[in-house]
C-alpha atoms as a PDB file:
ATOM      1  CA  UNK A   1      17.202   3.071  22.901  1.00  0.00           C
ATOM      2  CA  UNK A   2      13.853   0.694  22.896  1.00  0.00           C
ATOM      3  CA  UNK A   3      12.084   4.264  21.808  1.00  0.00           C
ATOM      4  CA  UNK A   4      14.394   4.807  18.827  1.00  0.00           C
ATOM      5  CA  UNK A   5      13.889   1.056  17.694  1.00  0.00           C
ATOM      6  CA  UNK A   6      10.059   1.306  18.408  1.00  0.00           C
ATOM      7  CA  UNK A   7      10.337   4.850  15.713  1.00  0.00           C
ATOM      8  CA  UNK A   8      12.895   2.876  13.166  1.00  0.00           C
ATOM      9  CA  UNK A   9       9.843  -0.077  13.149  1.00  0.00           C
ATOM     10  CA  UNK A  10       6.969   1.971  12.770  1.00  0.00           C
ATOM     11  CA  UNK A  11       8.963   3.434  10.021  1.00  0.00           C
ATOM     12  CA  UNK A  12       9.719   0.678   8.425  1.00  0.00           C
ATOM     13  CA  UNK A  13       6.237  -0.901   8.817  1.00  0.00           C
ATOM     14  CA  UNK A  14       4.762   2.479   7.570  1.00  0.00           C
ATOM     15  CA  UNK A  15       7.064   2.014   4.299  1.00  0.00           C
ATOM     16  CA  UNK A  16       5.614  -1.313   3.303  1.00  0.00           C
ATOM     17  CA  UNK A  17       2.181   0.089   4.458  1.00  0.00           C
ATOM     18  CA  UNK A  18       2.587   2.621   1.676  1.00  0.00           C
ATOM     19  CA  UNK A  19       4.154  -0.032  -0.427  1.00  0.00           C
ATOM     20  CA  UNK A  20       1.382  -2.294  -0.386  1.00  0.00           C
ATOM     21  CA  UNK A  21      -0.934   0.288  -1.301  1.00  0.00           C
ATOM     22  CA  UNK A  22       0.237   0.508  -4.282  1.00  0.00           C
ATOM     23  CA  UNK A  23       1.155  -2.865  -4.725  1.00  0.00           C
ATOM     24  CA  UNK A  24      -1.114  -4.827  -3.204  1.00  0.00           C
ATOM     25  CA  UNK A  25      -3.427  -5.555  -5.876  1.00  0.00           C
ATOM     26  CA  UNK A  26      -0.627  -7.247  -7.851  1.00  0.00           C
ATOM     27  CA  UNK A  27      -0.159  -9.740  -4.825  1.00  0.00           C
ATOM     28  CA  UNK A  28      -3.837 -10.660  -5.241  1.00  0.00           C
ATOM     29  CA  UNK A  29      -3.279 -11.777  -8.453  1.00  0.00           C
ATOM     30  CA  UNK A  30      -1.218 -14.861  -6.790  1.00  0.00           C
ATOM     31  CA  UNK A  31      -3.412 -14.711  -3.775  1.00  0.00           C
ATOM     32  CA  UNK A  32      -6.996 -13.513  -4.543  1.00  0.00           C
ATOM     33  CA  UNK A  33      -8.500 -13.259  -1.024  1.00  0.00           C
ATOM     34  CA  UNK A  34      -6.260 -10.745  -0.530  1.00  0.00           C
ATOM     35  CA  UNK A  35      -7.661  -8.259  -2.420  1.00  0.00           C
ATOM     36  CA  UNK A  36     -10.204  -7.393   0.757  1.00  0.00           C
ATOM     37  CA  UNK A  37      -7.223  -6.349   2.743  1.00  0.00           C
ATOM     38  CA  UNK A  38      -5.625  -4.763  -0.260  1.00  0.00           C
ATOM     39  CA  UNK A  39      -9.028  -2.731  -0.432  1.00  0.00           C
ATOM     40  CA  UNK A  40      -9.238  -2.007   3.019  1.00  0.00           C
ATOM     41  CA  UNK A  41      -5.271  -0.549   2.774  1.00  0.00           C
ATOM     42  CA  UNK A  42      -6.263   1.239  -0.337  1.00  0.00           C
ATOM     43  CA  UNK A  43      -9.358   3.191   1.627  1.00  0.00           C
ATOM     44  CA  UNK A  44      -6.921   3.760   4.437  1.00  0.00           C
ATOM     45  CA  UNK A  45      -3.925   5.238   2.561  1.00  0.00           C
ATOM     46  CA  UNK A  46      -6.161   7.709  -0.359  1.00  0.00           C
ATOM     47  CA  UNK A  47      -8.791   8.500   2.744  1.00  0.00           C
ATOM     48  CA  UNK A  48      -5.371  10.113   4.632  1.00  0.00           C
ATOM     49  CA  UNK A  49      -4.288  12.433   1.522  1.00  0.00           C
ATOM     50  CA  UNK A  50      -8.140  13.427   0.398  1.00  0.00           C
ATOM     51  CA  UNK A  51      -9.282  13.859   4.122  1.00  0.00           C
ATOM     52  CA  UNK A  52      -6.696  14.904   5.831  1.00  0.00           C
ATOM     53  CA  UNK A  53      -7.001  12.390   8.203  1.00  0.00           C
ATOM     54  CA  UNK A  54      -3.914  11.700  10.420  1.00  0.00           C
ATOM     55  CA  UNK A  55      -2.495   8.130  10.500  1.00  0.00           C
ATOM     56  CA  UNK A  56      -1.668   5.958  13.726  1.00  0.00           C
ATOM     57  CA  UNK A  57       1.486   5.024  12.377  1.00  0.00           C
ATOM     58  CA  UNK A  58       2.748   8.695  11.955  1.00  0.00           C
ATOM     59  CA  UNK A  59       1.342   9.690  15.358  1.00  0.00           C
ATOM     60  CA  UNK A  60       3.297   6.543  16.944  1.00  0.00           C
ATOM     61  CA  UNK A  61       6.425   7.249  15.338  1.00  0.00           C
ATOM     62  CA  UNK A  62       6.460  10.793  16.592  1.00  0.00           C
ATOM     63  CA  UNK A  63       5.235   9.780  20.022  1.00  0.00           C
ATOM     64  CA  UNK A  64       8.758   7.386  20.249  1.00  0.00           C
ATOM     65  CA  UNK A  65      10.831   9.755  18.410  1.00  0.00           C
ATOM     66  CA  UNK A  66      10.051  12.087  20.810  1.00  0.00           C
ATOM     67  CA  UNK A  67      10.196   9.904  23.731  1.00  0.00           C
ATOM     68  CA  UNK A  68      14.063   9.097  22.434  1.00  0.00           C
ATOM     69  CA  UNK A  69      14.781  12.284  22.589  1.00  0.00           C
ATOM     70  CA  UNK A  70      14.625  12.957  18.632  1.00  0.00           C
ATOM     71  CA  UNK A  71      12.185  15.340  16.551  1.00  0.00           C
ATOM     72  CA  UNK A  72       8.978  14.478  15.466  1.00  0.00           C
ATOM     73  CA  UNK A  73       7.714  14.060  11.853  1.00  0.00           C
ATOM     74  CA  UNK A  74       7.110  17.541  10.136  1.00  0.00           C
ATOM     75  CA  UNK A  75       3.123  18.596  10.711  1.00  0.00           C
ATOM     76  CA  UNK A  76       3.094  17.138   6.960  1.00  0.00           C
ATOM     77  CA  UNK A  77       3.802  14.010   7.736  1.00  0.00           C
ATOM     78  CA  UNK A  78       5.292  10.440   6.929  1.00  0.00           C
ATOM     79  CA  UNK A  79       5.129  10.558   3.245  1.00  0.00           C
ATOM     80  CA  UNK A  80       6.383  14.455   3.123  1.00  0.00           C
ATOM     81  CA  UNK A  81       9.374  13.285   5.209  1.00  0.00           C
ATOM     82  CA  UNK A  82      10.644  10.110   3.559  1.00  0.00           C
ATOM     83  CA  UNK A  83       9.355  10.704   0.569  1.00  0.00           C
ATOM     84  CA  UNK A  84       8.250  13.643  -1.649  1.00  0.00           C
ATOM     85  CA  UNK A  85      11.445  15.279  -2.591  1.00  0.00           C
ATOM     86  CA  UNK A  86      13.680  12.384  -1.709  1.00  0.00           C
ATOM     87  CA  UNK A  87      11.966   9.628  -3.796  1.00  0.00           C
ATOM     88  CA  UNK A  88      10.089  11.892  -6.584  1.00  0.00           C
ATOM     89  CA  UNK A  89      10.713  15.928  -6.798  1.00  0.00           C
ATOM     90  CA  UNK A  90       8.329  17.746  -4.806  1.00  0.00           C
ATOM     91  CA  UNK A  91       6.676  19.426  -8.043  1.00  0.00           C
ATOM     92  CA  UNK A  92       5.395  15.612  -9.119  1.00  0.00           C
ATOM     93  CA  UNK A  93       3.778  14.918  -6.284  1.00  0.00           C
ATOM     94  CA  UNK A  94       0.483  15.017  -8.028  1.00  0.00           C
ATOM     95  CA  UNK A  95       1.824  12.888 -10.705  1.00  0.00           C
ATOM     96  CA  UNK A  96       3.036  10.415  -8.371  1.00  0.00           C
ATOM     97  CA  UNK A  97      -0.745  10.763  -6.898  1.00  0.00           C
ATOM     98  CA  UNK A  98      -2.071  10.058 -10.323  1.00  0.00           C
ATOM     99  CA  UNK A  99       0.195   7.094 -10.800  1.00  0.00           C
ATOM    100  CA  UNK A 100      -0.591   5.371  -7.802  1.00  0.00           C
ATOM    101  CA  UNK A 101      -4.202   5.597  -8.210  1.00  0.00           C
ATOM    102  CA  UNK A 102      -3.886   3.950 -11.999  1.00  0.00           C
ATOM    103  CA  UNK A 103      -1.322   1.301 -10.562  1.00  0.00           C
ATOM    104  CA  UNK A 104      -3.961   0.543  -8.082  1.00  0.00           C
ATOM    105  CA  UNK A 105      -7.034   0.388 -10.866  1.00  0.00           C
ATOM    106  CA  UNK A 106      -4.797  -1.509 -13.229  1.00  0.00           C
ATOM    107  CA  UNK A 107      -4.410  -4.271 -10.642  1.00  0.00           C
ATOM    108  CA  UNK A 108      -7.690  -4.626  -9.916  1.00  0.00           C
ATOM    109  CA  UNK A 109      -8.779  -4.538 -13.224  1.00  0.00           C
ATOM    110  CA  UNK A 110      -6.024  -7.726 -13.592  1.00  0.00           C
ATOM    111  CA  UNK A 111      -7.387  -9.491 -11.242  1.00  0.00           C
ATOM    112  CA  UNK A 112     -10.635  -9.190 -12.462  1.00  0.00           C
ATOM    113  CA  UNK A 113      -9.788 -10.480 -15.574  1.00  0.00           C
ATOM    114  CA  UNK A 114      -7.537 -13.289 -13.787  1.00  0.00           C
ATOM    115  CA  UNK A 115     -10.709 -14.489 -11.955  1.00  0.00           C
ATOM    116  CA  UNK A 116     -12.837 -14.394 -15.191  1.00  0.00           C
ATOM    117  CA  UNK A 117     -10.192 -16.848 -16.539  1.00  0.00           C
ATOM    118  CA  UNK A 118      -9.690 -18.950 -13.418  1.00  0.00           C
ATOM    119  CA  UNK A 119     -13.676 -19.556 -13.450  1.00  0.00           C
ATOM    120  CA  UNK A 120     -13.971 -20.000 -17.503  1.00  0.00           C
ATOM    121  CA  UNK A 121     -11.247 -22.320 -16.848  1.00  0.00           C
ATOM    122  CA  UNK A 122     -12.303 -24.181 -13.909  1.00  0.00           C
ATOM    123  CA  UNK A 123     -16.009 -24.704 -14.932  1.00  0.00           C
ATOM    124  CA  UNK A 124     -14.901 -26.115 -18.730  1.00  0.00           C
ATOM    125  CA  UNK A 125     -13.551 -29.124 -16.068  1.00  0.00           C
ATOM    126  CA  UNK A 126     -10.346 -31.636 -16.827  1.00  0.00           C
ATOM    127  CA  UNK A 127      -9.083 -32.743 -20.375  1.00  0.00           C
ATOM    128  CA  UNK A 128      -9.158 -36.518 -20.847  1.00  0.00           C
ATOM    129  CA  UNK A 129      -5.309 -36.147 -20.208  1.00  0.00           C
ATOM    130  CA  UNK A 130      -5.940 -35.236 -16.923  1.00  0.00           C
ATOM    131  CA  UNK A 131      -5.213 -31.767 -17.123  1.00  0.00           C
ATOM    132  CA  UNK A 132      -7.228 -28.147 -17.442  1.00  0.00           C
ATOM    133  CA  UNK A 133      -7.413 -26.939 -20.379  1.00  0.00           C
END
């Protein structure tokens, strides 16, 4: 049983993993220091697809699965599983690709322009009432 909770967490915590990727830019908007993790998350998830590169969360939930007795993950992995052909058709997967990468470049680009506002705004100073302009 603890093995087939520790595979249903990872799973979970691999969804909002994948989630944040492509949303994470968005939540620096509200909270600009974030956008170093958000980076960081963004290297991660695009370094797994272009390189190939396996992720720890995959190779935990298959370690647990297995240990509870259940199959592993497909050799294709977390996103293949959950996600390609359940969320989006299989034949859009590059689409989706594409999408994601402009969701993450229009968020940044936001945030750039946030920040150019916040320090416009900030270094014009206080109105006489008190409040920024």
């Amino acid at each position: 049983m603890p093995y087939r909770l520790l595979a249903d967490i990872t799973m979970l915590v691999h969804f909002v993993f994948v989630a944040y990727v492509v949303v994470g830019g968005f939540i620096a908007w509200r909270w600009p220091r974030t956008i170093w993790l958000h980076l960081l998350a963004v290297a991660w998830g695009f370094g797994t697809v272009l390189f190939a590169v396996d992720c720890p969360l995959t190779d935990l939930e298959n370690w647990s699965r297995r240990q509870a007795g259940r199959a592993g993950l497909p050799p294709s992995g977390f996103i293949d599983h959950y996600i390609t052909g359940v969320i989006y058709p299989r034949d859009a997967l590059e689409l989706v690709r594409l999408l994601v990468a402009v969701c993450v470049v229009l968020s940044w680009a936001g945030l750039y322009v946030l920040s150019r506002r916040r320090a416009t705004k900030s270094a014009t100073g206080p109105t006489f009432s008190g409040r920024s302009r």
